[in-house]
Structure formats: C-alpha cells, structure tokens
PDB file of N, CA and C in Angstrom:
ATOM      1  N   UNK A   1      21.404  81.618 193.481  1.00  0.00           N
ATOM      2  CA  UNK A   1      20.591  81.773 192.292  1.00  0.00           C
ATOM      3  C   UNK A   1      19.134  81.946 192.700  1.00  0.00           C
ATOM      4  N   UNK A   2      18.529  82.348 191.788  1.00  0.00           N
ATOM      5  CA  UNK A   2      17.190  82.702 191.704  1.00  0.00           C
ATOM      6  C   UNK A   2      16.460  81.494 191.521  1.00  0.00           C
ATOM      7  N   UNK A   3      14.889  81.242 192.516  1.00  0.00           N
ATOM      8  CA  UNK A   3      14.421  79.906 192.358  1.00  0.00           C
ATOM      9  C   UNK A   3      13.410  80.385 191.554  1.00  0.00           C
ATOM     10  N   UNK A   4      13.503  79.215 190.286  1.00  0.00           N
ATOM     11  CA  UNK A   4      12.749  79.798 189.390  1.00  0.00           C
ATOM     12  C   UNK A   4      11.365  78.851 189.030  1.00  0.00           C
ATOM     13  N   UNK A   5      10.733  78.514 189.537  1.00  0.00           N
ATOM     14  CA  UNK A   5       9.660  77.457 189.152  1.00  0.00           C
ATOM     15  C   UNK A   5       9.282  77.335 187.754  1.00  0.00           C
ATOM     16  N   UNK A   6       8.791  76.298 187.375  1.00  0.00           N
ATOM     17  CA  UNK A   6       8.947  76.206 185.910  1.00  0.00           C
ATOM     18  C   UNK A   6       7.539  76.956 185.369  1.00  0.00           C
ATOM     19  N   UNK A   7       6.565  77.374 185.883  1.00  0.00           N
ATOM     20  CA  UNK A   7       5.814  77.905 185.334  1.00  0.00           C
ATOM     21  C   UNK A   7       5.274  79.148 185.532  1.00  0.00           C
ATOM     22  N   UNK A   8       6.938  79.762 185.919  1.00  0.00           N
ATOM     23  CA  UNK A   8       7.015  81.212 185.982  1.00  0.00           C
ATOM     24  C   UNK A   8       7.770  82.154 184.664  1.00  0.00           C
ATOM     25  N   UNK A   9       6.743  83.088 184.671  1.00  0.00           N
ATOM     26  CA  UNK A   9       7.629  83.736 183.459  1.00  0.00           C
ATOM     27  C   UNK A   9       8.430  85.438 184.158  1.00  0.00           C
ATOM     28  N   UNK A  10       9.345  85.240 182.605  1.00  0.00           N
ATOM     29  CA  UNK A  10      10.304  86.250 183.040  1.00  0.00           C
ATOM     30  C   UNK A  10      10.125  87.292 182.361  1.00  0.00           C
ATOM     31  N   UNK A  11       9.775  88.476 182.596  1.00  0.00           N
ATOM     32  CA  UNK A  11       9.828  89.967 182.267  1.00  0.00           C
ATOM     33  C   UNK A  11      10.786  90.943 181.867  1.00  0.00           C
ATOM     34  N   UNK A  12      11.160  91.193 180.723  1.00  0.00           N
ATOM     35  CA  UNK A  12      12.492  92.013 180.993  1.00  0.00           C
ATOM     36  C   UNK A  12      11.678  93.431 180.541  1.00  0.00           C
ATOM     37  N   UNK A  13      12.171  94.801 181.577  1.00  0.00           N
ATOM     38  CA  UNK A  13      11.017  96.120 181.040  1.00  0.00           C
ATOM     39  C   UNK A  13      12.121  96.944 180.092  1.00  0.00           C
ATOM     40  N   UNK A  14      11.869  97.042 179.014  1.00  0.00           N
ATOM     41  CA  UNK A  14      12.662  97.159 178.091  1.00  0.00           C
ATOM     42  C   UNK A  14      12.823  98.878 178.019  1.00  0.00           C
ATOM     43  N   UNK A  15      13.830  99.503 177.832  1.00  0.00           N
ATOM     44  CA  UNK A  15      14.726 101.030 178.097  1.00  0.00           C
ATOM     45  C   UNK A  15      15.305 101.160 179.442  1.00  0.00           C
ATOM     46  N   UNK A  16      15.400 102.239 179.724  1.00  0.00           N
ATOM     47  CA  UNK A  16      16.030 102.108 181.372  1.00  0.00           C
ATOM     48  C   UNK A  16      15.581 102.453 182.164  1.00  0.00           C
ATOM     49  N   UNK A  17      15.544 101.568 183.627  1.00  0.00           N
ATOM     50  CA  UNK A  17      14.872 102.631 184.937  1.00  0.00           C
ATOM     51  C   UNK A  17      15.759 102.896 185.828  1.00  0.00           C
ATOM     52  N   UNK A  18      15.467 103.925 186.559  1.00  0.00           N
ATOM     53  CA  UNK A  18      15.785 104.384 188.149  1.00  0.00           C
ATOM     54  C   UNK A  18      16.268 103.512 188.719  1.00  0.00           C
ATOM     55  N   UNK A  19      17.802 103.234 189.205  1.00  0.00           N
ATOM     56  CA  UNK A  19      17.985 101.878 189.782  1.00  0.00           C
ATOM     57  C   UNK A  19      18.282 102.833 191.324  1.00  0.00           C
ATOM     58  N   UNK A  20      17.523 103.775 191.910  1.00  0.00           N
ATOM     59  CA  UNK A  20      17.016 104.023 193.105  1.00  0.00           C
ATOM     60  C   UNK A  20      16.057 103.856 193.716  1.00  0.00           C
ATOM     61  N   UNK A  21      15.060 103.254 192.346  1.00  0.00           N
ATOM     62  CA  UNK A  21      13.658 102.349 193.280  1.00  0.00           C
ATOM     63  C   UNK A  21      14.043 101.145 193.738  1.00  0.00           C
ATOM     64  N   UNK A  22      13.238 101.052 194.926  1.00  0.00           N
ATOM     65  CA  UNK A  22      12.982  99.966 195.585  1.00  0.00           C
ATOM     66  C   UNK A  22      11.453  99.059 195.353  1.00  0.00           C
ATOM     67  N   UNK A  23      11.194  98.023 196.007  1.00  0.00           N
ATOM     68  CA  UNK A  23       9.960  96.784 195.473  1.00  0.00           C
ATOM     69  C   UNK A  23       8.874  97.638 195.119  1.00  0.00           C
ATOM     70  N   UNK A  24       8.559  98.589 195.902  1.00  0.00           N
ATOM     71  CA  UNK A  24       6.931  99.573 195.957  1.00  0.00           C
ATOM     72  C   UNK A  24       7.381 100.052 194.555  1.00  0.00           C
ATOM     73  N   UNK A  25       7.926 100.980 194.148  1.00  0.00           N
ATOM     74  CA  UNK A  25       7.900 101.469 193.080  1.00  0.00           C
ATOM     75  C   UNK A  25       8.237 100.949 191.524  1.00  0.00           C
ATOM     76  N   UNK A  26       9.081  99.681 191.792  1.00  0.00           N
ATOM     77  CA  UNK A  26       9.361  98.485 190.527  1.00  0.00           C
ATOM     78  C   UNK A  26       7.704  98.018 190.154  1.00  0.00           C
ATOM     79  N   UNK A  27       7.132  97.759 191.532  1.00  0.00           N
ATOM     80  CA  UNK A  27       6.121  96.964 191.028  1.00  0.00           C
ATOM     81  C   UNK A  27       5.623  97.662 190.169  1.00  0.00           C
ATOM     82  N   UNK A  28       4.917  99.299 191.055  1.00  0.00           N
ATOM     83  CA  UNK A  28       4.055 100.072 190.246  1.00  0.00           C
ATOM     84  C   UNK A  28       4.587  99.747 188.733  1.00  0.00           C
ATOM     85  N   UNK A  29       5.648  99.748 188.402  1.00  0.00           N
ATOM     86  CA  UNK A  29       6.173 100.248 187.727  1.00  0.00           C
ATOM     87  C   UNK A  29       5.543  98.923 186.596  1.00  0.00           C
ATOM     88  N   UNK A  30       5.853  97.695 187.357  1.00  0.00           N
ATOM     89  CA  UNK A  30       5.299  96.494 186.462  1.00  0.00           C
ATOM     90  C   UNK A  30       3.915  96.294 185.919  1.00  0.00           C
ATOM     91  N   UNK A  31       3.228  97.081 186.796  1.00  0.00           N
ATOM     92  CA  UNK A  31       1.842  97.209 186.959  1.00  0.00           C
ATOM     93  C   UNK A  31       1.058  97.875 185.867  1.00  0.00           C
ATOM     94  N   UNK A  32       1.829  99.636 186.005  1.00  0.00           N
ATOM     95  CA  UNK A  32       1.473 100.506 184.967  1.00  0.00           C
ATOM     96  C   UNK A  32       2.020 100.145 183.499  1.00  0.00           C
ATOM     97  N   UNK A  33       3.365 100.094 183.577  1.00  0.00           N
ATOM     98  CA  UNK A  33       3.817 100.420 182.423  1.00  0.00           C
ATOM     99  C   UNK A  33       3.785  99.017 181.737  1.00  0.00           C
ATOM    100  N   UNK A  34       4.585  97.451 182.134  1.00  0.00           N
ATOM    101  CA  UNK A  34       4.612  96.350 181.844  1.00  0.00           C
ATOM    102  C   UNK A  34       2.682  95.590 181.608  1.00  0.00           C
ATOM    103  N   UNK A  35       1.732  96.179 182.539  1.00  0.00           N
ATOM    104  CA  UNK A  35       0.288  95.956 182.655  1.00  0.00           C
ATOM    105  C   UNK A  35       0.255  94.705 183.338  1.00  0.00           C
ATOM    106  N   UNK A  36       1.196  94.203 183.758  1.00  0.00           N
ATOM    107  CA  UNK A  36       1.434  92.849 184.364  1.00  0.00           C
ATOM    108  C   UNK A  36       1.227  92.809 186.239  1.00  0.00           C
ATOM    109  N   UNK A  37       0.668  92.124 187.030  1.00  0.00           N
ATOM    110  CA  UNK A  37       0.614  91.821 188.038  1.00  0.00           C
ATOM    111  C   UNK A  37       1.425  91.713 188.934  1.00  0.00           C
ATOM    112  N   UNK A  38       2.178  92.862 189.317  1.00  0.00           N
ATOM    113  CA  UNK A  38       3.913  92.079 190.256  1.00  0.00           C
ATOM    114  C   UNK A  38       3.483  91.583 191.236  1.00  0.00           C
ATOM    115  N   UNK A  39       2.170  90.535 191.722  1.00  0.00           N
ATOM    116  CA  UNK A  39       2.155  89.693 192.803  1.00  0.00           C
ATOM    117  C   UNK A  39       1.667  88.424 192.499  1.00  0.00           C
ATOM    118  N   UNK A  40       1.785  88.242 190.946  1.00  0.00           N
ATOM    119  CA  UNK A  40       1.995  87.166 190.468  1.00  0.00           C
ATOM    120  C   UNK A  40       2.682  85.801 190.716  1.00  0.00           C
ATOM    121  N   UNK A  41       3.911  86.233 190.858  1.00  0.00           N
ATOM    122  CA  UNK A  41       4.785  85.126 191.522  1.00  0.00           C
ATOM    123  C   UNK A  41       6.113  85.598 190.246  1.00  0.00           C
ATOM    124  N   UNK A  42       5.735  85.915 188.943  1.00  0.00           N
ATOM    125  CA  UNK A  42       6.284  86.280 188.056  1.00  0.00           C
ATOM    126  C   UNK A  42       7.382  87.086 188.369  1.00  0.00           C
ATOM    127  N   UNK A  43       8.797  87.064 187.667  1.00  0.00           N
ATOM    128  CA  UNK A  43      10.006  87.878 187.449  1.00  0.00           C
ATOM    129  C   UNK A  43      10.195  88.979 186.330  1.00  0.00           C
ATOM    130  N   UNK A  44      10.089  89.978 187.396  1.00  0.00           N
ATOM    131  CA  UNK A  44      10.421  91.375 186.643  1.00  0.00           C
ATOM    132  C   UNK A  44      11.712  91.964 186.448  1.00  0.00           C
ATOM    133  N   UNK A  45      12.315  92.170 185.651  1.00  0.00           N
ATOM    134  CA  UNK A  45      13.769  92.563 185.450  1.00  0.00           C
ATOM    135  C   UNK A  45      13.630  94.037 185.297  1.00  0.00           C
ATOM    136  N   UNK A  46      14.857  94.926 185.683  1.00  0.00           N
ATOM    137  CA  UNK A  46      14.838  95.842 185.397  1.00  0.00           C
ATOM    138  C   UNK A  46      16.082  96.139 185.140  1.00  0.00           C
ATOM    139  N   UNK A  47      16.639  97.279 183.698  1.00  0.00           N
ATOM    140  CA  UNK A  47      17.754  97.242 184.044  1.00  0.00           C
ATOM    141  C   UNK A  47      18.059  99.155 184.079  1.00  0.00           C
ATOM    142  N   UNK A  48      19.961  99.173 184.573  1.00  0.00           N
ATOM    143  CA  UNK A  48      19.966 100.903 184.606  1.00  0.00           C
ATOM    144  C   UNK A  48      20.721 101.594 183.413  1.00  0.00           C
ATOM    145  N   UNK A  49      20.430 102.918 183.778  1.00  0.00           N
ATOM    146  CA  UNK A  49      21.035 103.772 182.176  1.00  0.00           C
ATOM    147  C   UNK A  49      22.839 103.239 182.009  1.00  0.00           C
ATOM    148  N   UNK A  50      23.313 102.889 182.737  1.00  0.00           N
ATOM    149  CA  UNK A  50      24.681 102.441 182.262  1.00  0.00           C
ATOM    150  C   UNK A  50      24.623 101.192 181.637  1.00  0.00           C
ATOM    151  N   UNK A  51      23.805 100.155 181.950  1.00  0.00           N
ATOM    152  CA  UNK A  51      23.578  98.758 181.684  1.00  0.00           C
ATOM    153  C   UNK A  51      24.727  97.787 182.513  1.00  0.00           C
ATOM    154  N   UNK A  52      25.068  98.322 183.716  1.00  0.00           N
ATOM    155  CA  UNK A  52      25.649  97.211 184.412  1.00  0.00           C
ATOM    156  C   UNK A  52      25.597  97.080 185.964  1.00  0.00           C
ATOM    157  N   UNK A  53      24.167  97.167 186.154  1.00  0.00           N
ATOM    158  CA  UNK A  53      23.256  97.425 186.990  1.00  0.00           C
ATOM    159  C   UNK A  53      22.060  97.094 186.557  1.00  0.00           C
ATOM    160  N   UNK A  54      21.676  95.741 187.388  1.00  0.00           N
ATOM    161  CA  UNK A  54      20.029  95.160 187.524  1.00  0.00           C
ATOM    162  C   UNK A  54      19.625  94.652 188.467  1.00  0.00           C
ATOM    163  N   UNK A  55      18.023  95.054 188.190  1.00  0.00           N
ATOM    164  CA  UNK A  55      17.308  94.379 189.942  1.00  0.00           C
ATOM    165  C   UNK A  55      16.482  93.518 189.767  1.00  0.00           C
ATOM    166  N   UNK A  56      15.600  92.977 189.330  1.00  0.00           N
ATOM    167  CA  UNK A  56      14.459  92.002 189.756  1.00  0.00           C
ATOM    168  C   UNK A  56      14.003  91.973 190.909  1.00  0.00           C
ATOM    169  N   UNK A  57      12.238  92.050 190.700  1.00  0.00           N
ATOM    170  CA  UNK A  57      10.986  91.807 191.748  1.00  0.00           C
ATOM    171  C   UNK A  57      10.415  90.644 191.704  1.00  0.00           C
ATOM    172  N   UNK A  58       9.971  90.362 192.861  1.00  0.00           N
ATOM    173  CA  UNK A  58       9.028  88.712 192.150  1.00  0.00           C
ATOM    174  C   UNK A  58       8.507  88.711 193.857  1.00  0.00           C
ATOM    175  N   UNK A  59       7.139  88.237 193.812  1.00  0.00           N
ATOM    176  CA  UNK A  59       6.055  87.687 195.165  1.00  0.00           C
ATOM    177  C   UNK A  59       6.389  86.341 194.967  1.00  0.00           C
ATOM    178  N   UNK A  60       6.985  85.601 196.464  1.00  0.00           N
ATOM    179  CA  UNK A  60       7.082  84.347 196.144  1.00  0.00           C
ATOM    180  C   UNK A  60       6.061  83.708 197.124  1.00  0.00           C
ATOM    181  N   UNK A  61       4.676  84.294 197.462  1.00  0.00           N
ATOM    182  CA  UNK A  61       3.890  84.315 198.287  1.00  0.00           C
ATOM    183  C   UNK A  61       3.761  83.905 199.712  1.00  0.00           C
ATOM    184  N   UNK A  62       5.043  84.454 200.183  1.00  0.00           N
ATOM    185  CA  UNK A  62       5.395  84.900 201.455  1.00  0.00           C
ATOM    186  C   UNK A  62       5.893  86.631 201.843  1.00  0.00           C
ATOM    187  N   UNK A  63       6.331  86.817 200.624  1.00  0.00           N
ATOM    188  CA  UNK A  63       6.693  88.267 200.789  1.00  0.00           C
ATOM    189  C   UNK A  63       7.453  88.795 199.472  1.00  0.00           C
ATOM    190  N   UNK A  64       7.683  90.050 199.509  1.00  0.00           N
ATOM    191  CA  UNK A  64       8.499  90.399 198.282  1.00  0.00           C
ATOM    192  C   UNK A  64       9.856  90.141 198.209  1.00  0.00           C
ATOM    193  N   UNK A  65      10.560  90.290 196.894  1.00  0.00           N
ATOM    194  CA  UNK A  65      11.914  89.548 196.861  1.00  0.00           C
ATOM    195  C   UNK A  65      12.536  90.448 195.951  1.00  0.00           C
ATOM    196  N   UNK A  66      13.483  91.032 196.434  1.00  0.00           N
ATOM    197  CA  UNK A  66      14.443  92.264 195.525  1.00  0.00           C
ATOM    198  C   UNK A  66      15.817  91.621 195.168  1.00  0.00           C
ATOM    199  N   UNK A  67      15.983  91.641 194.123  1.00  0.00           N
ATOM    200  CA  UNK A  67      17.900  90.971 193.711  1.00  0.00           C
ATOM    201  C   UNK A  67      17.962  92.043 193.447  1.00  0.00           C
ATOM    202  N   UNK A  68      19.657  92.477 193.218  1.00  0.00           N
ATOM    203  CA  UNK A  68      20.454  93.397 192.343  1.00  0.00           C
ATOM    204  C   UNK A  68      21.550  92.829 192.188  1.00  0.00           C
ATOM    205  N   UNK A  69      22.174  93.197 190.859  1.00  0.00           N
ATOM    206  CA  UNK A  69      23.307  92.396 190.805  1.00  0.00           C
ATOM    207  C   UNK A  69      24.060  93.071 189.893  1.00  0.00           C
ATOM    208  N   UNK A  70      25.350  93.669 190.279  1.00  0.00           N
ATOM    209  CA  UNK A  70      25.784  94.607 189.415  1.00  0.00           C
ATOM    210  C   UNK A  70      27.610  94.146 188.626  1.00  0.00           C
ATOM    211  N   UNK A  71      27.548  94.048 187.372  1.00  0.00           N
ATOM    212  CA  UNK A  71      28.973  93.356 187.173  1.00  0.00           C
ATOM    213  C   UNK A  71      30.029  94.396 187.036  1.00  0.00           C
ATOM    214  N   UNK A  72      30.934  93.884 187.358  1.00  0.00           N
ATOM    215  CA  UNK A  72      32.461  94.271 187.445  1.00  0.00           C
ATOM    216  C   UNK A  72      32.941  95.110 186.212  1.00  0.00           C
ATOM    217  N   UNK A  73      32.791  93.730 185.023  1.00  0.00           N
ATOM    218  CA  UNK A  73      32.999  94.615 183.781  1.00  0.00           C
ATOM    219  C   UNK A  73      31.622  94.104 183.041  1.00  0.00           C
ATOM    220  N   UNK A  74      31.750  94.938 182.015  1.00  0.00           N
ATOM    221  CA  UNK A  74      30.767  94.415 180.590  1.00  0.00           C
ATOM    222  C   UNK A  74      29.832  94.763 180.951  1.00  0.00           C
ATOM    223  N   UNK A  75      28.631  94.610 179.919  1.00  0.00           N
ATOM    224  CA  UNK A  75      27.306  95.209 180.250  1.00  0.00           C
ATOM    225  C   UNK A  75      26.016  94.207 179.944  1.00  0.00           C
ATOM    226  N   UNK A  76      25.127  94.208 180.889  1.00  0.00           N
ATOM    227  CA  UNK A  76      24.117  93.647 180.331  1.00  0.00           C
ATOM    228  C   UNK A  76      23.307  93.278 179.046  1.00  0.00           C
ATOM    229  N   UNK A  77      23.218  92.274 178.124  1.00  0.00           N
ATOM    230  CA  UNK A  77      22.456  92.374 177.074  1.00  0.00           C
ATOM    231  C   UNK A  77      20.763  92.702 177.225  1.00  0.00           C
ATOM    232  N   UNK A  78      20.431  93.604 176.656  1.00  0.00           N
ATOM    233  CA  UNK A  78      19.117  94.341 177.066  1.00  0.00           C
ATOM    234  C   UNK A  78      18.182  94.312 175.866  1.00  0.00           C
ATOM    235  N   UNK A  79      16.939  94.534 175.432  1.00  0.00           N
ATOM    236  CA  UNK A  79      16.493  94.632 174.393  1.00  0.00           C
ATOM    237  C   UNK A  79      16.341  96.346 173.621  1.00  0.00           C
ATOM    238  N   UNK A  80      16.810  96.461 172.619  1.00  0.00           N
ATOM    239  CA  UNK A  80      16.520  97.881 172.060  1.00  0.00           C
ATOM    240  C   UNK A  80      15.614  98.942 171.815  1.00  0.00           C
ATOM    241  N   UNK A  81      14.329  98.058 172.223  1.00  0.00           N
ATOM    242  CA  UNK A  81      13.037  98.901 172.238  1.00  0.00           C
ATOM    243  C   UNK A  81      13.109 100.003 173.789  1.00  0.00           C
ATOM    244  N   UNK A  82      12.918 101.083 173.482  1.00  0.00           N
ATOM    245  CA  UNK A  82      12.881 101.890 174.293  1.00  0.00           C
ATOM    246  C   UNK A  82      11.941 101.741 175.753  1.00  0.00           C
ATOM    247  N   UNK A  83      10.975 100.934 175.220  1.00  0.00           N
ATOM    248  CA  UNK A  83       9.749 101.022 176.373  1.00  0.00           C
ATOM    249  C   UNK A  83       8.818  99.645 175.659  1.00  0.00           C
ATOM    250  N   UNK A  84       8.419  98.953 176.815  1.00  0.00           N
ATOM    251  CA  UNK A  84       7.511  98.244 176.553  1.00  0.00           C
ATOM    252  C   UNK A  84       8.047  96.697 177.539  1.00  0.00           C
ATOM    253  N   UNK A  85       7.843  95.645 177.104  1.00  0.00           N
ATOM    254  CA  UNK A  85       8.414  94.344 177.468  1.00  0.00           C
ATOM    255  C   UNK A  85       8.977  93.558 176.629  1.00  0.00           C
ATOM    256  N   UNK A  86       9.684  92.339 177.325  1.00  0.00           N
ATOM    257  CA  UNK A  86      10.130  91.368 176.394  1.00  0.00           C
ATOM    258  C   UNK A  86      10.138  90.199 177.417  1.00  0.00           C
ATOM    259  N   UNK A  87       9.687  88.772 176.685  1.00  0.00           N
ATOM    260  CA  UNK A  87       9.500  87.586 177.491  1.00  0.00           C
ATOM    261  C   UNK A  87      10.400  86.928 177.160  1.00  0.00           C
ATOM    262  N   UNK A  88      11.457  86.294 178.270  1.00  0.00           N
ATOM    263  CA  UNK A  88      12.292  85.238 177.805  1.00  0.00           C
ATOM    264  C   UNK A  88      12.390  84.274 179.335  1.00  0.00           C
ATOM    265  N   UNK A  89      13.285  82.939 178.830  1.00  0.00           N
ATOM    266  CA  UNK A  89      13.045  81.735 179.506  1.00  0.00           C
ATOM    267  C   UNK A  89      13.985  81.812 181.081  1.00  0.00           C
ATOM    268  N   UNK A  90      13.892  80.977 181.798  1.00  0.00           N
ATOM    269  CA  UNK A  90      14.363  80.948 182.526  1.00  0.00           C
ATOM    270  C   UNK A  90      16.222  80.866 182.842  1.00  0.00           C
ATOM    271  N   UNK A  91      16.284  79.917 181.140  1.00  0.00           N
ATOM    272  CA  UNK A  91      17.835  79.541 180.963  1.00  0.00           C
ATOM    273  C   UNK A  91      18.115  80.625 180.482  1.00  0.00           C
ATOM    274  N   UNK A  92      17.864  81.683 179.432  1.00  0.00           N
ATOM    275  CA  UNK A  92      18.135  83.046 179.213  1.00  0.00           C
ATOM    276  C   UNK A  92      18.289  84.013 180.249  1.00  0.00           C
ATOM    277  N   UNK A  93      17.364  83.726 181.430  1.00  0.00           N
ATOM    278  CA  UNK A  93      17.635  84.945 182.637  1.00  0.00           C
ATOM    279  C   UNK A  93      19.401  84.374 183.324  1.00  0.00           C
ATOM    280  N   UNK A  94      19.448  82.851 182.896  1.00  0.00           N
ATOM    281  CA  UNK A  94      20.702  82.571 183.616  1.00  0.00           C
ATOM    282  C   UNK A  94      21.833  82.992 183.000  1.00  0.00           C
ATOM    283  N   UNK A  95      21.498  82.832 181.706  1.00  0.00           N
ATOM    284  CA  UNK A  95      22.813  83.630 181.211  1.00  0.00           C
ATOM    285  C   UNK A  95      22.949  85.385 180.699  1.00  0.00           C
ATOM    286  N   UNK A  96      21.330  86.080 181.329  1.00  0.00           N
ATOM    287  CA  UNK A  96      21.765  87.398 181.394  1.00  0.00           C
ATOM    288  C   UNK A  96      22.791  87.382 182.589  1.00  0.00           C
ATOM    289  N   UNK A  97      22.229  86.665 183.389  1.00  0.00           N
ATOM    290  CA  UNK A  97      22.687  87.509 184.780  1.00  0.00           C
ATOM    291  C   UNK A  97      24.418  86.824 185.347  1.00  0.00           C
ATOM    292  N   UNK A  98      24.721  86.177 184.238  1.00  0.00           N
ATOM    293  CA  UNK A  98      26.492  86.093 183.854  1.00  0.00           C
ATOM    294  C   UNK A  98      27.189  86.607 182.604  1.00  0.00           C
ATOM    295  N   UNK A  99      26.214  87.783 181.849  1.00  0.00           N
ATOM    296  CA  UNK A  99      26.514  88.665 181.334  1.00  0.00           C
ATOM    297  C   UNK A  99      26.649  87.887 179.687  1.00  0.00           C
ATOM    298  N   UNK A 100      26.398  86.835 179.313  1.00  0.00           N
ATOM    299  CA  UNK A 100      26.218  86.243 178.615  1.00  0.00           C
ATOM    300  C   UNK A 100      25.148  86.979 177.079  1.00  0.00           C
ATOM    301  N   UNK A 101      25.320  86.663 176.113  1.00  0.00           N
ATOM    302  CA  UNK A 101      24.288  87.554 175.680  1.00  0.00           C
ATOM    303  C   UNK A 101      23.529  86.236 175.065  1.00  0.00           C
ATOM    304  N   UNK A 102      22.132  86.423 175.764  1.00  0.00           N
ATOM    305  CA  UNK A 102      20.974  85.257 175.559  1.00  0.00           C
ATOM    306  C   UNK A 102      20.418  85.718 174.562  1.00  0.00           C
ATOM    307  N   UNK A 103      20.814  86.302 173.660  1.00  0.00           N
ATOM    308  CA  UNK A 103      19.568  86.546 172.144  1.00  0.00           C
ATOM    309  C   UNK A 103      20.236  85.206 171.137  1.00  0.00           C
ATOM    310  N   UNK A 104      21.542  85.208 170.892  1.00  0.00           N
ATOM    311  CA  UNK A 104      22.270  84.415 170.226  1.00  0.00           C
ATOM    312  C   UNK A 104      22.924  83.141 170.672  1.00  0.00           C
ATOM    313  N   UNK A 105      22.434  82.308 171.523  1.00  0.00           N
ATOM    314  CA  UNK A 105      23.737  81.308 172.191  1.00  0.00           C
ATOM    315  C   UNK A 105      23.696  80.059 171.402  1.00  0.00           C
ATOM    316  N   UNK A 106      25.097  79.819 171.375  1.00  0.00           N
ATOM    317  CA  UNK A 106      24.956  78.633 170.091  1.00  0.00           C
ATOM    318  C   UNK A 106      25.395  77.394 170.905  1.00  0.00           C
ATOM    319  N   UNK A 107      24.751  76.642 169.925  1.00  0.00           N
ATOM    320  CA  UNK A 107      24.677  75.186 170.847  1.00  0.00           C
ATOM    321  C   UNK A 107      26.476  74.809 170.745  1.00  0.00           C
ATOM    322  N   UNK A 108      26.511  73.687 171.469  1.00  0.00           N
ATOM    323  CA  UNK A 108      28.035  72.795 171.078  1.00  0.00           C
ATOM    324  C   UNK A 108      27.989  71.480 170.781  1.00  0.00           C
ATOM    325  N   UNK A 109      26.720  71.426 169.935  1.00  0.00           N
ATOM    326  CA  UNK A 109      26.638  69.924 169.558  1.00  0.00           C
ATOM    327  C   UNK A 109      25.544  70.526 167.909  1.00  0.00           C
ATOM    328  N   UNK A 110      25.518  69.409 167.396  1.00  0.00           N
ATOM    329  CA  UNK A 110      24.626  69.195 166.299  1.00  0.00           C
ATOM    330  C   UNK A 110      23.880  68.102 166.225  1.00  0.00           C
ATOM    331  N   UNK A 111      22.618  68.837 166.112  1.00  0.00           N
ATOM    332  CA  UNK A 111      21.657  67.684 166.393  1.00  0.00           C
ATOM    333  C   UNK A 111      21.767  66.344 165.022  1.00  0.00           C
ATOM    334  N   UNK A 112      21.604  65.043 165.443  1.00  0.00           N
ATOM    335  CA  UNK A 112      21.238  63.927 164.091  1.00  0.00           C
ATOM    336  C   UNK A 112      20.476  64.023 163.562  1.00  0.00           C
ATOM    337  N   UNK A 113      20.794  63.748 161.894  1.00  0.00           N
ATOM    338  CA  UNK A 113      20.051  63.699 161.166  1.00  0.00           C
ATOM    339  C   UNK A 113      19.808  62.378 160.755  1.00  0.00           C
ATOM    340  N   UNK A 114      18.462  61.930 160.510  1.00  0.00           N
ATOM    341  CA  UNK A 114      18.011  60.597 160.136  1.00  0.00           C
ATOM    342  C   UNK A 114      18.436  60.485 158.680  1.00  0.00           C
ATOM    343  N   UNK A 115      18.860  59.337 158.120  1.00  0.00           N
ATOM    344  CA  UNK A 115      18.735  59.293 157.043  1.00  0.00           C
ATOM    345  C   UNK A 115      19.479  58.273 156.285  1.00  0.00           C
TER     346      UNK A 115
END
C-alpha cells in the first residue's frame, strides 16, 4: 500500500490521460493542468480511457514515486467532469484502488441517538 501521511492530500485529474506517460510528464501534467505542485509530497491520480488502468505520482522527498495498478475486472470509479480536479481522503483512495466505488460507501452500523 501506499504510505499516506495524514496531512497529505489526494488529487484525482478528472477525464482521461495517456497511461504512456511516465513521472516527467504526469507531473507537468499536475502542474499545468491540476495548477498544483507535484513536489509537494501530495498524491496525484491519474486515470486511462478504458478506466481500468491507474497511476499515481507523489515526491516523498527522496525521490519520485510512480504506482500503476491495473484490475482484472471492473472499472475504476472516476469523477464525470471531463477536465479539472477532484479532492478526496485517504480512506477513499483505499477503496478506489480495490475498485470500490468511494462516492457512496455506506456505513454498517448506525450511529446513537441520545434521547
């Protein structure tokens, strides 16, 4: 798994990219289009035109750090905006990246009510 420090945020670049770039060109990519810093320390997601295929960038200030991780079946849950970003938590990147869909996850308990 991905070490995620708690006061790192997660990037998802929302439509699809080139999953033939490598770190140099993700970053640019975080840089220009996201406006965000890829030597931040921050996690950049990227995903590809099929949606079952993704990479993530991140400076963990020793050097750069490339994942890919591509599933078997099913497809990534992605956001619908064509272009731009979307910020989500660390427990959401855990259950993108088991194909889980993190917009909706429902609890298995109910919280008490006082009364």
């Amino acid at each position: 798994m991905i070490p995620v420090p708690s006061n790192t945020r997660v990037w998802l670049a929302a439509g699809v990219t080139d999953m033939r770039r490598g770190f140099n060109t993700l970053a640019a990519q975080a840089e220009q289009v996201l406006a965000e810093d890829p030597y931040s320390g921050h996690l950049f997601v990227f995903r590809g035109r099929r949606g079952d295929l993704l990479k993530i960038i991140w400076w963990d200030s020793q050097g750069a750090c490339l994942f890919t991780k591509r599933l078997e079946k099913g497809r990534f849950v992605w956001p619908a905006a064509k272009e731009g970003k979307a910020h989500i938590t660390a427990a959401q990147l855990s259950m993108l990246l088991e194909g889980i869909d993190w917009r909706t996850p429902a609890r298995t308990w109910t919280p008490l009510t006082s009364g």
